[in-house]
N, C-alpha and C. Protein backbone atom coordinates (compact mmCIF):
# COMPACT_ATOMS: atom_id res chain seq x y z
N UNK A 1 3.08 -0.75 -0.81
CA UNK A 1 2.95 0.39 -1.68
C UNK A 1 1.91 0.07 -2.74
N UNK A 2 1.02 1.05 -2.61
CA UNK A 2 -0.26 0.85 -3.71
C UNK A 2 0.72 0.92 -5.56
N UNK A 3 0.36 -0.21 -6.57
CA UNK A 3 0.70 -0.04 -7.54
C UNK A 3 -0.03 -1.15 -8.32
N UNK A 4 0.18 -0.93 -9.53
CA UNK A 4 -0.44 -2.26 -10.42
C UNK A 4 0.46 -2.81 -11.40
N UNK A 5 0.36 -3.53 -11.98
CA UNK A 5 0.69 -4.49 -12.91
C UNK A 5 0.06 -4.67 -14.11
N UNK A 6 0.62 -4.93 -15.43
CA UNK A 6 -0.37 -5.39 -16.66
C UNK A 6 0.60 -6.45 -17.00
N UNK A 7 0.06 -7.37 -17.51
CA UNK A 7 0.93 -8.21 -18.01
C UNK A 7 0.54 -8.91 -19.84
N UNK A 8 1.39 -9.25 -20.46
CA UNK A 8 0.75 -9.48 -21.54
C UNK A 8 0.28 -11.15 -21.75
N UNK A 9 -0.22 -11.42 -22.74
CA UNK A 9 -1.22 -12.42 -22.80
C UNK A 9 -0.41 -13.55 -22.60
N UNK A 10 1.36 -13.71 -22.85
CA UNK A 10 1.74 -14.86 -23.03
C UNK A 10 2.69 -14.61 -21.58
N UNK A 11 2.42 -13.93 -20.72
CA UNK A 11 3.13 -13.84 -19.51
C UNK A 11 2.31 -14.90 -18.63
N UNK A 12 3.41 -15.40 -17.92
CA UNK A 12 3.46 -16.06 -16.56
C UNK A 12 3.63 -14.95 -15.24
N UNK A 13 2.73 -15.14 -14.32
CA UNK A 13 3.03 -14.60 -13.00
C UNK A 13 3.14 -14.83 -12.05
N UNK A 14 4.47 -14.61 -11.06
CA UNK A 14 4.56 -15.43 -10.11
C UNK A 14 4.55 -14.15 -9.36
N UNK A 15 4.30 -14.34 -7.69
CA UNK A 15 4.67 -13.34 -6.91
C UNK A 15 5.38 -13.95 -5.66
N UNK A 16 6.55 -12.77 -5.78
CA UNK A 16 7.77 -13.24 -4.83
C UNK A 16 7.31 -12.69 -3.59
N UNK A 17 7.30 -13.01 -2.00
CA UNK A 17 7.03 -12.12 -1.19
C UNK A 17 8.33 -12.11 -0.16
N UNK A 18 8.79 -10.79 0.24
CA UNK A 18 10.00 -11.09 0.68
C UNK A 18 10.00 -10.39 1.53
N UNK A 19 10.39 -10.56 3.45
CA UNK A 19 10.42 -10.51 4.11
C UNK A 19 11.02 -8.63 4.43
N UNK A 20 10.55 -8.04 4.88
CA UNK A 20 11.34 -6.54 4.99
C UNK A 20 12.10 -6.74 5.43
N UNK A 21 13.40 -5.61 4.90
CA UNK A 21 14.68 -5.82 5.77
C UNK A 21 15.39 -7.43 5.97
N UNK A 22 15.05 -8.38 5.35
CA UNK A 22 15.82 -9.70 5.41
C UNK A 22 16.63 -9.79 4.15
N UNK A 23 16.93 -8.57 3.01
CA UNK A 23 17.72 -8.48 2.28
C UNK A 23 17.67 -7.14 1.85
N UNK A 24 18.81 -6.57 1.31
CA UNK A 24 18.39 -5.16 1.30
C UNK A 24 17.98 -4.86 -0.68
N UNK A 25 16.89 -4.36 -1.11
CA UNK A 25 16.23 -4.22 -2.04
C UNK A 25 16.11 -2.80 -2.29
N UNK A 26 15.41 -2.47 -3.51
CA UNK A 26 15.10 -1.10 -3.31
C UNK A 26 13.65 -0.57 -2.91
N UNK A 27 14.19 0.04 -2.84
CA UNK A 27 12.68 0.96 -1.23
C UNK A 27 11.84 1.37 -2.06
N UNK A 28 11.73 1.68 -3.39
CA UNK A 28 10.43 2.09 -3.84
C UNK A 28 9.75 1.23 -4.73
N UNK A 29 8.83 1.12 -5.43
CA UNK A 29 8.10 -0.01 -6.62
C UNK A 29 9.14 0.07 -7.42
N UNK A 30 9.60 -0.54 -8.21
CA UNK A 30 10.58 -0.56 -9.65
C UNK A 30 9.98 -1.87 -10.30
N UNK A 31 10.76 -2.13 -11.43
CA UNK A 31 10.85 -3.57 -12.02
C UNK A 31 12.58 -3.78 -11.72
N UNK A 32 12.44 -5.06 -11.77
CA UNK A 32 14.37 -5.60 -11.67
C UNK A 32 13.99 -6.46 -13.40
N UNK A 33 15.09 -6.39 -13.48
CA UNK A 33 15.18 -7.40 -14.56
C UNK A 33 16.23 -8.83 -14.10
N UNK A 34 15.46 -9.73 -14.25
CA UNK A 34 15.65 -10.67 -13.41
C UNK A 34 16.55 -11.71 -14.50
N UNK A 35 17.60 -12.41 -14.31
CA UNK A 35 18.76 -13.03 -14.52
C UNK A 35 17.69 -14.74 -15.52
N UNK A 36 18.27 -15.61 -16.02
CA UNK A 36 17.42 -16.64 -15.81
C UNK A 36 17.46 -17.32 -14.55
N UNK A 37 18.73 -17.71 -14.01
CA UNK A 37 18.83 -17.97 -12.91
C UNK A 37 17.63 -17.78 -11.61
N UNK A 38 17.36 -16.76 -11.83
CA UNK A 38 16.61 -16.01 -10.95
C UNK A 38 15.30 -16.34 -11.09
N UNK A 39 15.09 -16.46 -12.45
CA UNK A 39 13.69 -17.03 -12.86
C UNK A 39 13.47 -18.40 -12.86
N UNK A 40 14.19 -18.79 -13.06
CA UNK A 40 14.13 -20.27 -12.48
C UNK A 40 13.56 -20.40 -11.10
N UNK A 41 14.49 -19.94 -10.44
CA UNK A 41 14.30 -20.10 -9.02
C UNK A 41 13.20 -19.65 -8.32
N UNK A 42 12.37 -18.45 -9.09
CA UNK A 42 11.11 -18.23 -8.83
C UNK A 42 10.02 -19.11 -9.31
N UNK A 43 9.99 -19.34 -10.38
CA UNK A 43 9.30 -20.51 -11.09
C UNK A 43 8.71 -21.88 -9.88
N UNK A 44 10.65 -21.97 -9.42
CA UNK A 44 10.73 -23.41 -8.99
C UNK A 44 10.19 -22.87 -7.04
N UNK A 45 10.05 -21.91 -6.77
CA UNK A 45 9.38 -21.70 -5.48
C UNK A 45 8.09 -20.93 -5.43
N UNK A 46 7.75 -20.88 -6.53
CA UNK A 46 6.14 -21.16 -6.88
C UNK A 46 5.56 -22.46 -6.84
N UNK A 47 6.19 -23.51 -7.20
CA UNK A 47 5.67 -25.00 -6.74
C UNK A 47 5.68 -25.47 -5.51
N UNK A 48 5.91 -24.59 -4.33
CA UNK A 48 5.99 -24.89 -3.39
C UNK A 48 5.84 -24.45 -1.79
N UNK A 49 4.99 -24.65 -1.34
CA UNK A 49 4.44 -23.82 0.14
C UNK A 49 5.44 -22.83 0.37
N UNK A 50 4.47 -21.97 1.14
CA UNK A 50 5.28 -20.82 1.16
C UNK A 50 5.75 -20.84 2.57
N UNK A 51 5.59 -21.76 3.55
CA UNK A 51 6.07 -22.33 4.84
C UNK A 51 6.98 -23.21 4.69
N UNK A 52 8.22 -22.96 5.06
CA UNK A 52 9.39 -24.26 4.59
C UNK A 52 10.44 -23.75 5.84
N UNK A 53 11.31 -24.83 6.26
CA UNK A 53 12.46 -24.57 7.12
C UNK A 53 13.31 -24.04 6.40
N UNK A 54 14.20 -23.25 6.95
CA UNK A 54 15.72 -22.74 6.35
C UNK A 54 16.51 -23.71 6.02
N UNK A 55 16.64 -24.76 6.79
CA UNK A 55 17.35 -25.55 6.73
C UNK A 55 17.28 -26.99 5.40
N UNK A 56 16.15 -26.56 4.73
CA UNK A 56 15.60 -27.61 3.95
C UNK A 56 15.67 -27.62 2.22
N UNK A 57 15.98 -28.13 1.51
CA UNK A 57 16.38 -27.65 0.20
C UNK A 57 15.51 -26.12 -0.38
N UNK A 58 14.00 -26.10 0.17
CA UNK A 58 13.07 -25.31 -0.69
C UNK A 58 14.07 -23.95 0.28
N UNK A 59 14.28 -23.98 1.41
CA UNK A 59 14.72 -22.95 2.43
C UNK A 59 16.29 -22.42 1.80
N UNK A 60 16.77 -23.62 1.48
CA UNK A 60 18.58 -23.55 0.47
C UNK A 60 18.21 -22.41 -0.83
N UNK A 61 17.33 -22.76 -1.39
CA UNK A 61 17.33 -22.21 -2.44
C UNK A 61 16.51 -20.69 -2.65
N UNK A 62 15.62 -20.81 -1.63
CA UNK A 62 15.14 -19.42 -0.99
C UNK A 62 16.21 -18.37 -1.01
N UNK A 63 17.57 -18.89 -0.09
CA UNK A 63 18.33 -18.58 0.42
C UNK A 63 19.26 -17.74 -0.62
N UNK A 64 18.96 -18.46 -1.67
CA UNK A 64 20.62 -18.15 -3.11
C UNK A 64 19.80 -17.34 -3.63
N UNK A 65 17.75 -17.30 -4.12
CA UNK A 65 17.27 -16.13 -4.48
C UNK A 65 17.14 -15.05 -4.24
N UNK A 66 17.15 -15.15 -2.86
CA UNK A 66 17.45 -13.66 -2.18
C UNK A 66 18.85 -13.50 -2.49
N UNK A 67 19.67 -14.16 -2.25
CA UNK A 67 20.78 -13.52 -2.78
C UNK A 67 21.37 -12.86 -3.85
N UNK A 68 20.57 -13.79 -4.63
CA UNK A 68 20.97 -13.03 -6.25
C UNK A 68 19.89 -12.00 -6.73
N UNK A 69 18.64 -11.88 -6.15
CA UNK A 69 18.00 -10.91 -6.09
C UNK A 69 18.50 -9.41 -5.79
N UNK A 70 18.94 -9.79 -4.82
CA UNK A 70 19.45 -8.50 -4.98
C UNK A 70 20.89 -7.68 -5.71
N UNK A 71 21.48 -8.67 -6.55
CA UNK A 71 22.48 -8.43 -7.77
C UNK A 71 21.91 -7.71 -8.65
N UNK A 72 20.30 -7.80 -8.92
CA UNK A 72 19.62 -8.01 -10.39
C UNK A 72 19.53 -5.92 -10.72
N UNK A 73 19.85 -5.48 -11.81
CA UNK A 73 19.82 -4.20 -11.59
C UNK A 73 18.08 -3.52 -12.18
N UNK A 74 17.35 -2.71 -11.74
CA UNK A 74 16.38 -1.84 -11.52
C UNK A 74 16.17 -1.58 -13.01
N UNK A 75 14.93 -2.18 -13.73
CA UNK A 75 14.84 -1.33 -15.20
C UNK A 75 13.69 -0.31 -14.82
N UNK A 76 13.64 0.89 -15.48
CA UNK A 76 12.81 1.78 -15.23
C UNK A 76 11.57 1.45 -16.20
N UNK A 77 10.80 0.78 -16.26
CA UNK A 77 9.57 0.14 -17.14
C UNK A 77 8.08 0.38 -15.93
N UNK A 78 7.81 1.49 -15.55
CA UNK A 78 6.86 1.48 -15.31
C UNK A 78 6.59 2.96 -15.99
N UNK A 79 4.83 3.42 -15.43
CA UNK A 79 4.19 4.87 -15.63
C UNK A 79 3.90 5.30 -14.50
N UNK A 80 4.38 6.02 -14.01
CA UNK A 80 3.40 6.85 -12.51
C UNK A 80 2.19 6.97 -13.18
N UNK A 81 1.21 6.99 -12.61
CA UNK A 81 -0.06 7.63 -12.37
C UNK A 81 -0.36 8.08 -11.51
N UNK A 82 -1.54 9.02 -11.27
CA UNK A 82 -2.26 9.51 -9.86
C UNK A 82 -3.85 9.42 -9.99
N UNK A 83 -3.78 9.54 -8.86
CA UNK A 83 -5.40 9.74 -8.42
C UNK A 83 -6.34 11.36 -8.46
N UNK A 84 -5.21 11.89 -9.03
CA UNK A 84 -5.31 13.87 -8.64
C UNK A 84 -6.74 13.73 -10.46
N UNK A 85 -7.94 14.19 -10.09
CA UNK A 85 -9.29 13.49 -11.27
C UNK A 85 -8.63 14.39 -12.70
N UNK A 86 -7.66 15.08 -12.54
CA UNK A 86 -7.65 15.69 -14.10
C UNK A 86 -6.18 15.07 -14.80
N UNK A 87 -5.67 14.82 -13.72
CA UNK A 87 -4.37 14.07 -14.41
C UNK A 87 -5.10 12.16 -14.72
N UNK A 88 -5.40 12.04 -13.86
CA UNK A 88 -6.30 10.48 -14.20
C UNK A 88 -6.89 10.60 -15.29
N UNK A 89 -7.44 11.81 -15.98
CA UNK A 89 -8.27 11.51 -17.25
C UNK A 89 -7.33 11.37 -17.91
N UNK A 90 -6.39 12.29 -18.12
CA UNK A 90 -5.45 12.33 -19.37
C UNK A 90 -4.91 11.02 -19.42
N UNK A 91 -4.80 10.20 -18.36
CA UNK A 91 -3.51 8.90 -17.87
C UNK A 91 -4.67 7.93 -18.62
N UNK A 92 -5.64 8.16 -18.66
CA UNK A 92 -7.02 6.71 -19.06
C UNK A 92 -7.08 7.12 -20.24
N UNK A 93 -7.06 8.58 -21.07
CA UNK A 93 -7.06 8.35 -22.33
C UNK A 93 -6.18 8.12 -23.28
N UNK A 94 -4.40 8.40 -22.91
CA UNK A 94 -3.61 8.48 -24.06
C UNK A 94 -3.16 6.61 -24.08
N UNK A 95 -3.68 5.76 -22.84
CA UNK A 95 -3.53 4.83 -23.44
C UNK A 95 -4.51 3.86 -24.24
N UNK A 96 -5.47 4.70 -24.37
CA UNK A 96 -6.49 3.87 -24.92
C UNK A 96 -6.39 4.42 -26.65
N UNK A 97 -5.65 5.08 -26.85
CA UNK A 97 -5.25 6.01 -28.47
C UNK A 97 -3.60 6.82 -27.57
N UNK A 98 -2.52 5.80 -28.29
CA UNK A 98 -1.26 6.68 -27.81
C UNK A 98 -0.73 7.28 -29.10
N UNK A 99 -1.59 6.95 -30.24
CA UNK A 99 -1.01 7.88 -30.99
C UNK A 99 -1.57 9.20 -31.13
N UNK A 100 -2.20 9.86 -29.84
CA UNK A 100 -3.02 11.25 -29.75
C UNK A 100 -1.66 11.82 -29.80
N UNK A 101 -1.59 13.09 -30.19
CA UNK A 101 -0.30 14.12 -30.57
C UNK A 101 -0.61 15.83 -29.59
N UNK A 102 -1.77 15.35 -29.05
CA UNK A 102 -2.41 16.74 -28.40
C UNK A 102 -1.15 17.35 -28.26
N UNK A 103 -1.39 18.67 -27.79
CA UNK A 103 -0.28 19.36 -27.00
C UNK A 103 -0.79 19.51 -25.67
N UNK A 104 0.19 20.22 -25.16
CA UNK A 104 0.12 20.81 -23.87
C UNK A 104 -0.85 21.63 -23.64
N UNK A 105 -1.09 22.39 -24.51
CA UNK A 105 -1.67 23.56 -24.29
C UNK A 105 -3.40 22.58 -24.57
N UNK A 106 -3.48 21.71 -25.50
CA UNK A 106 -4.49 20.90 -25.74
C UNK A 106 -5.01 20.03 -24.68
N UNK A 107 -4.11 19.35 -24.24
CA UNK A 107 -4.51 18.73 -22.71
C UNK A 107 -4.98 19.28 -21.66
N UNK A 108 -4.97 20.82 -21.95
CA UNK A 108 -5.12 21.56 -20.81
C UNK A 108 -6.49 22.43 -21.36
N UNK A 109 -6.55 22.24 -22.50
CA UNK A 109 -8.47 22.93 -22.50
C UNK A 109 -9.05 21.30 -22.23
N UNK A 110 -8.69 20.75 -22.59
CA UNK A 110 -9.72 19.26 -22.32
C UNK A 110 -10.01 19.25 -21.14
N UNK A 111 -9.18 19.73 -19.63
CA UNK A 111 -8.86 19.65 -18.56
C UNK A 111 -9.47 20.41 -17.90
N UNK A 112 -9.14 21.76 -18.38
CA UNK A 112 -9.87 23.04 -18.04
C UNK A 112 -8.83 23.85 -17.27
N UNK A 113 -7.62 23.48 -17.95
CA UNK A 113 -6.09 24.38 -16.84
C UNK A 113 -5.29 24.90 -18.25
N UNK A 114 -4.54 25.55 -17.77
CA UNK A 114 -3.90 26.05 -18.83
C UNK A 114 -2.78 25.40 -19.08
N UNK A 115 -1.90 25.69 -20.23
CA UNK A 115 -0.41 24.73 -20.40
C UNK A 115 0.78 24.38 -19.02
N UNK A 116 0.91 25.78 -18.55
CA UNK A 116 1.39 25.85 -17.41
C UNK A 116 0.92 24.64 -16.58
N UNK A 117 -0.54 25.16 -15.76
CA UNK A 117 -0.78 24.24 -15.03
C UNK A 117 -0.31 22.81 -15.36
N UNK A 118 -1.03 22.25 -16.25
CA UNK A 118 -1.11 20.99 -16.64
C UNK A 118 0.83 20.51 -16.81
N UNK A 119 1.52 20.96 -17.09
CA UNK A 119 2.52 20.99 -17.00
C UNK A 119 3.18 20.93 -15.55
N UNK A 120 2.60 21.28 -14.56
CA UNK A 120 3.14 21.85 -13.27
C UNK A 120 2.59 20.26 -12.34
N UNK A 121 1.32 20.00 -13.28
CA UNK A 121 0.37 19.29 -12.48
C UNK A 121 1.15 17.88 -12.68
N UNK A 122 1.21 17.27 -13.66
CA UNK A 122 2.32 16.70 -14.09
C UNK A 122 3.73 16.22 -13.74
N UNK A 123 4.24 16.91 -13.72
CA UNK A 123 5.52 17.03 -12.88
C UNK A 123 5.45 16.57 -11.52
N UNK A 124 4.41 17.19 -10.77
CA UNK A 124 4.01 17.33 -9.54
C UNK A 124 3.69 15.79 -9.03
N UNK A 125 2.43 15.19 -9.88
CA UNK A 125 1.75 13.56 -9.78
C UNK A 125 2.60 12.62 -9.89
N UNK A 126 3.70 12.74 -10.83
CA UNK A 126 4.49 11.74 -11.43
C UNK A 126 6.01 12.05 -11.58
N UNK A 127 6.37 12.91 -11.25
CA UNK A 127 8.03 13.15 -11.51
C UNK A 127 8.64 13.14 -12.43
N UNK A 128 7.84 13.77 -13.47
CA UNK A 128 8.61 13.77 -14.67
C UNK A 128 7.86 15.02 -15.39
N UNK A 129 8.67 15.09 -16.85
CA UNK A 129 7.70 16.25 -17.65
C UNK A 129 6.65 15.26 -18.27
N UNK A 130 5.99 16.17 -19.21
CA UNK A 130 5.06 15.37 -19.86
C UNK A 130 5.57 14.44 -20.82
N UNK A 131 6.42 15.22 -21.32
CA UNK A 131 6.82 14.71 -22.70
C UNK A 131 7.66 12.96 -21.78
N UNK A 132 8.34 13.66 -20.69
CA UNK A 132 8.59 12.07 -20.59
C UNK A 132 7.82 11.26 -19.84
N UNK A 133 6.88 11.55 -19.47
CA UNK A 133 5.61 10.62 -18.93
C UNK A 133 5.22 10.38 -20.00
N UNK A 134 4.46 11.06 -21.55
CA UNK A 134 3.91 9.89 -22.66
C UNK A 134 5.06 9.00 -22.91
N UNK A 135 6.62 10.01 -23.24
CA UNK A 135 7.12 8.97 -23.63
C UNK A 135 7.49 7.37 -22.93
N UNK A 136 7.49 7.33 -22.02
CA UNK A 136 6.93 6.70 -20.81
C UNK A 136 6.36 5.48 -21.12
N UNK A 137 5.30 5.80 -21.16
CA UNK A 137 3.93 5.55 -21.61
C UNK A 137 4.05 4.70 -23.25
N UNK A 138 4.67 5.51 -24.38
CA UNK A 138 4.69 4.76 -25.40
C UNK A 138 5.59 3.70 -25.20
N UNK A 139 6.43 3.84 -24.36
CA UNK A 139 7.82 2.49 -23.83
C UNK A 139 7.02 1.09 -23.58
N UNK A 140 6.60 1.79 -22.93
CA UNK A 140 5.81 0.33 -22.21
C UNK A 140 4.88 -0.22 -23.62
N UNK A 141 4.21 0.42 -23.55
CA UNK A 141 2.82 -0.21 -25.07
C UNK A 141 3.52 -0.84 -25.68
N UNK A 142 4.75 -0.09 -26.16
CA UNK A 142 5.63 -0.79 -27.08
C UNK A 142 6.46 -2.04 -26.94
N UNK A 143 6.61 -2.06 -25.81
CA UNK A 143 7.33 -3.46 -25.05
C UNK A 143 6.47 -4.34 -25.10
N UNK A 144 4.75 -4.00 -24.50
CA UNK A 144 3.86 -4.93 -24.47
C UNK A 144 3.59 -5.77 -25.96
N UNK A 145 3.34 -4.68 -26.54
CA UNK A 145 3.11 -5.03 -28.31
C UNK A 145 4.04 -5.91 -28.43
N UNK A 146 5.74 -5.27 -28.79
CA UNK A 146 6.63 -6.22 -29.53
C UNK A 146 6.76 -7.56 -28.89
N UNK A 147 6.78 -7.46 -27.50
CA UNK A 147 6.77 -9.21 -26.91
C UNK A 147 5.39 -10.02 -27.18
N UNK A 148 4.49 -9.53 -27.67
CA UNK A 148 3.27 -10.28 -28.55
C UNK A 148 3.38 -10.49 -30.02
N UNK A 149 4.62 -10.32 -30.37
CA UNK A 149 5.03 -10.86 -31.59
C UNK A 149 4.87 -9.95 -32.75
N UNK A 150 4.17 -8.45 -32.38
CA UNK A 150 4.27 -7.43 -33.34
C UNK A 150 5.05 -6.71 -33.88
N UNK A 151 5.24 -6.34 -35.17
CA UNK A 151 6.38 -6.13 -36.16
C UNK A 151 6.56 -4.14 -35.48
N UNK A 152 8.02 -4.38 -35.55
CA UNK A 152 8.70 -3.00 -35.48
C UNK A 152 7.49 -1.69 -36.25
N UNK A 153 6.98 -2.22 -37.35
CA UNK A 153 6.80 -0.84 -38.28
C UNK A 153 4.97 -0.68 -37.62
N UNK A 154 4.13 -1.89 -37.28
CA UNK A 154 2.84 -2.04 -36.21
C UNK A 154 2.70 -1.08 -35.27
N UNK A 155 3.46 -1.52 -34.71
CA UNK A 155 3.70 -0.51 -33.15
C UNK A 155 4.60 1.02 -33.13
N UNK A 156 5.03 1.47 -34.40
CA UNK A 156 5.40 2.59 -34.90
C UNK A 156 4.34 3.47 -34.91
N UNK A 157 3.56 2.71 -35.67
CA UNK A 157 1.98 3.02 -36.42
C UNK A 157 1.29 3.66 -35.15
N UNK A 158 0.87 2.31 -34.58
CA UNK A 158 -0.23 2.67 -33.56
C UNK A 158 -0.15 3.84 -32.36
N UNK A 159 1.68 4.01 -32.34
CA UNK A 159 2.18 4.84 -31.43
C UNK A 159 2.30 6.15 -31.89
N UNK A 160 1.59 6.28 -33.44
CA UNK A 160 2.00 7.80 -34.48
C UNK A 160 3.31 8.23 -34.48
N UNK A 161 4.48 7.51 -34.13
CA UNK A 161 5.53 7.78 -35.19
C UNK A 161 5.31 7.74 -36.71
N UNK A 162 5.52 8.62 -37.04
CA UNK A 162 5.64 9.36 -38.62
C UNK A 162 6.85 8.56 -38.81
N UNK A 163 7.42 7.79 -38.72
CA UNK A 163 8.52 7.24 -39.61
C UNK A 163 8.89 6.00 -38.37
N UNK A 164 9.38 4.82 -38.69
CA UNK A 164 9.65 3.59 -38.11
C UNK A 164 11.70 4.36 -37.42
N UNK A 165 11.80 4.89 -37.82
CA UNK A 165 13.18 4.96 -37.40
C UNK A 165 13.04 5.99 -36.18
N UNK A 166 12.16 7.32 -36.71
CA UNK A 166 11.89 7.63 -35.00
C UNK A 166 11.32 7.21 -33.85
N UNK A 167 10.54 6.07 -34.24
CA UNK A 167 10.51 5.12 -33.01
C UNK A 167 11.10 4.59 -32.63
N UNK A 168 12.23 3.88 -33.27
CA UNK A 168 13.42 3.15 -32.69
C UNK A 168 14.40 3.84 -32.33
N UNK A 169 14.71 5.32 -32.64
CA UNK A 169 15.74 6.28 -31.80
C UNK A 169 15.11 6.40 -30.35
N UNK A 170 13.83 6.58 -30.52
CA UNK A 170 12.81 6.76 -29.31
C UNK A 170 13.24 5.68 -28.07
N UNK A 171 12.95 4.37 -28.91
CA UNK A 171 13.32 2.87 -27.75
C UNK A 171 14.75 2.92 -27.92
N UNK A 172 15.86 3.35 -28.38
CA UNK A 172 17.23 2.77 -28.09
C UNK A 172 17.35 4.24 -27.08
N UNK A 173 16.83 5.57 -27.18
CA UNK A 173 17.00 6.65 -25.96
C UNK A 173 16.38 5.96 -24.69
N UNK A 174 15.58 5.26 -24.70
CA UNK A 174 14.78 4.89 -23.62
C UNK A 174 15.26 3.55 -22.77
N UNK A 175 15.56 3.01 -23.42
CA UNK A 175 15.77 1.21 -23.37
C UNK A 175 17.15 0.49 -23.33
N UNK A 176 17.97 1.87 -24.17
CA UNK A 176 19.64 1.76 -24.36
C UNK A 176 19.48 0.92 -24.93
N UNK A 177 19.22 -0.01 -26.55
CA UNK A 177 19.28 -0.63 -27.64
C UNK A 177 18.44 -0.36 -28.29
N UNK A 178 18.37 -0.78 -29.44
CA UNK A 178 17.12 -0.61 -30.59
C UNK A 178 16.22 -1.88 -30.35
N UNK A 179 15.18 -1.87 -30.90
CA UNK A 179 13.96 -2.96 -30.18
C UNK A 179 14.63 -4.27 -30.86
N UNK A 180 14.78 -4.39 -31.43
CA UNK A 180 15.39 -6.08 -32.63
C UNK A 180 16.10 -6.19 -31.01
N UNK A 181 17.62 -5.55 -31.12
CA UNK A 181 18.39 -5.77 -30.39
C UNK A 181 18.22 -5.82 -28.68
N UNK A 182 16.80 -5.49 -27.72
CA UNK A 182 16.53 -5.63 -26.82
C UNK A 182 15.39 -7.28 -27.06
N UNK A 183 14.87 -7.13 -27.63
CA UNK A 183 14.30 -8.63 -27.76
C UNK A 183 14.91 -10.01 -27.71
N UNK A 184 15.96 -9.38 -28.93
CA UNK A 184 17.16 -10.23 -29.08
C UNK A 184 18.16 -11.43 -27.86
N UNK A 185 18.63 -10.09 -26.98
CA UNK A 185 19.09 -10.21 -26.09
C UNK A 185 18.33 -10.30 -24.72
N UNK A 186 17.08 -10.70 -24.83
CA UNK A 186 15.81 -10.85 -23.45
C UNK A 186 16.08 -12.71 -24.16
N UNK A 187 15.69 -12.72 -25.66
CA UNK A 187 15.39 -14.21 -25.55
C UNK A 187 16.78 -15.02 -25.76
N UNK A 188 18.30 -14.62 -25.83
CA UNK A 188 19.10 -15.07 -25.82
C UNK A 188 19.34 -15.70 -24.19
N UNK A 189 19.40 -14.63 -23.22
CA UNK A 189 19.77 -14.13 -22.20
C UNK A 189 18.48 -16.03 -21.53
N UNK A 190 17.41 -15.73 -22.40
CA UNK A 190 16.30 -16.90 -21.80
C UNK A 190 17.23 -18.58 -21.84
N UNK A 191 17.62 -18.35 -23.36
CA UNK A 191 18.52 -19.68 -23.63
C UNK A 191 19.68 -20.12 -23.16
N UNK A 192 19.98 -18.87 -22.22
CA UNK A 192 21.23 -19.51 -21.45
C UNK A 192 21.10 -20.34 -20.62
């Protein structure tokens, strides 16, 4: 499945490749949020050919990642995009300035469609409304930002929340916690 990746500056990347149908996963692109356990175990079969017997410790432990792989539950942390040239513009500009506030009806003279359309078009590319494709969209920036060590009220800013608290109603609707408390519990969850 065609998709991409961004990762931020202090990320590590490994890529898992896993056999179709030799465990059952989910069928479309997602992110999992992965256990430490799990990360370990990816870590530790990144050091090591990707040709190994079953029968052999690197093959043992293959064995328990797939297994617990598929425990790990689905976070919704991506953006659809498309290739459709008027929804691609809008998708290349609101992240290059996400604190643009356009409207609907604004996106759609830039475009050359009306609110409707652009609304319809939308829905259509990506499966969602607009409002939750930017918001979407500001999720992620914002995840990227705060795990680079940027302060709650920064990434408020840059995202044009008018007030630091409606951004964080924003990430605890989105994220199910407030950002302190999802960070919190990513780098606790690390120290176990």
């Amino acid at each position: 499945m065609p998709h991409s990746v961004r990762a931020t500056a202090n990320a590590r990347i490994c890529y898992l490749f896993v056999q179709p149908g030799s465990v059952q996963l989910p069928d479309q692109c997602c992110t999992l949020s992965i256990s430490p356990l799990v990360r370990e175990l990816i870590l530790d079969m990144a050091d090591h050919r990707s040709a190994y017997d079953p029968d052999s410790p690197t093959g043992r432990k293959a064995f328990v990642l797939l297994e617990e792989l598929t425990k790990m539950p689905v976070e919704w942390l991506y953006v659809p995009t498309s290739s459709e040239p008027r929804m691609s513009r809008i998708a290349k500009m609101l992240p290059d300035n996400p604190a643009d506030r356009r409207t609907l009806a604004e996106w759609g003279k830039l475009v050359a469609m009306s609110e409707r359309s652009v609304a319809r078009l939308v829905q259509r590319e990506t499966g969602l409304t607009f409002g939750r494709w930017r918001q979407q969209l500001h999720l992620i920036v914002a995840m990227s930002q705060l795990a680079a060590g940027q302060p709650v009220q920064r990434v408020a800013g840059h995202l044009g929340y008018e007030s630091v608290t409606a951004f964080i109603m924003m990430f605890k609707k989105a994220a199910g916690t407030p950002p302190a408390r999802y960070f919190a519990e990513l780098t606790r969850s690390d120290d176990s």
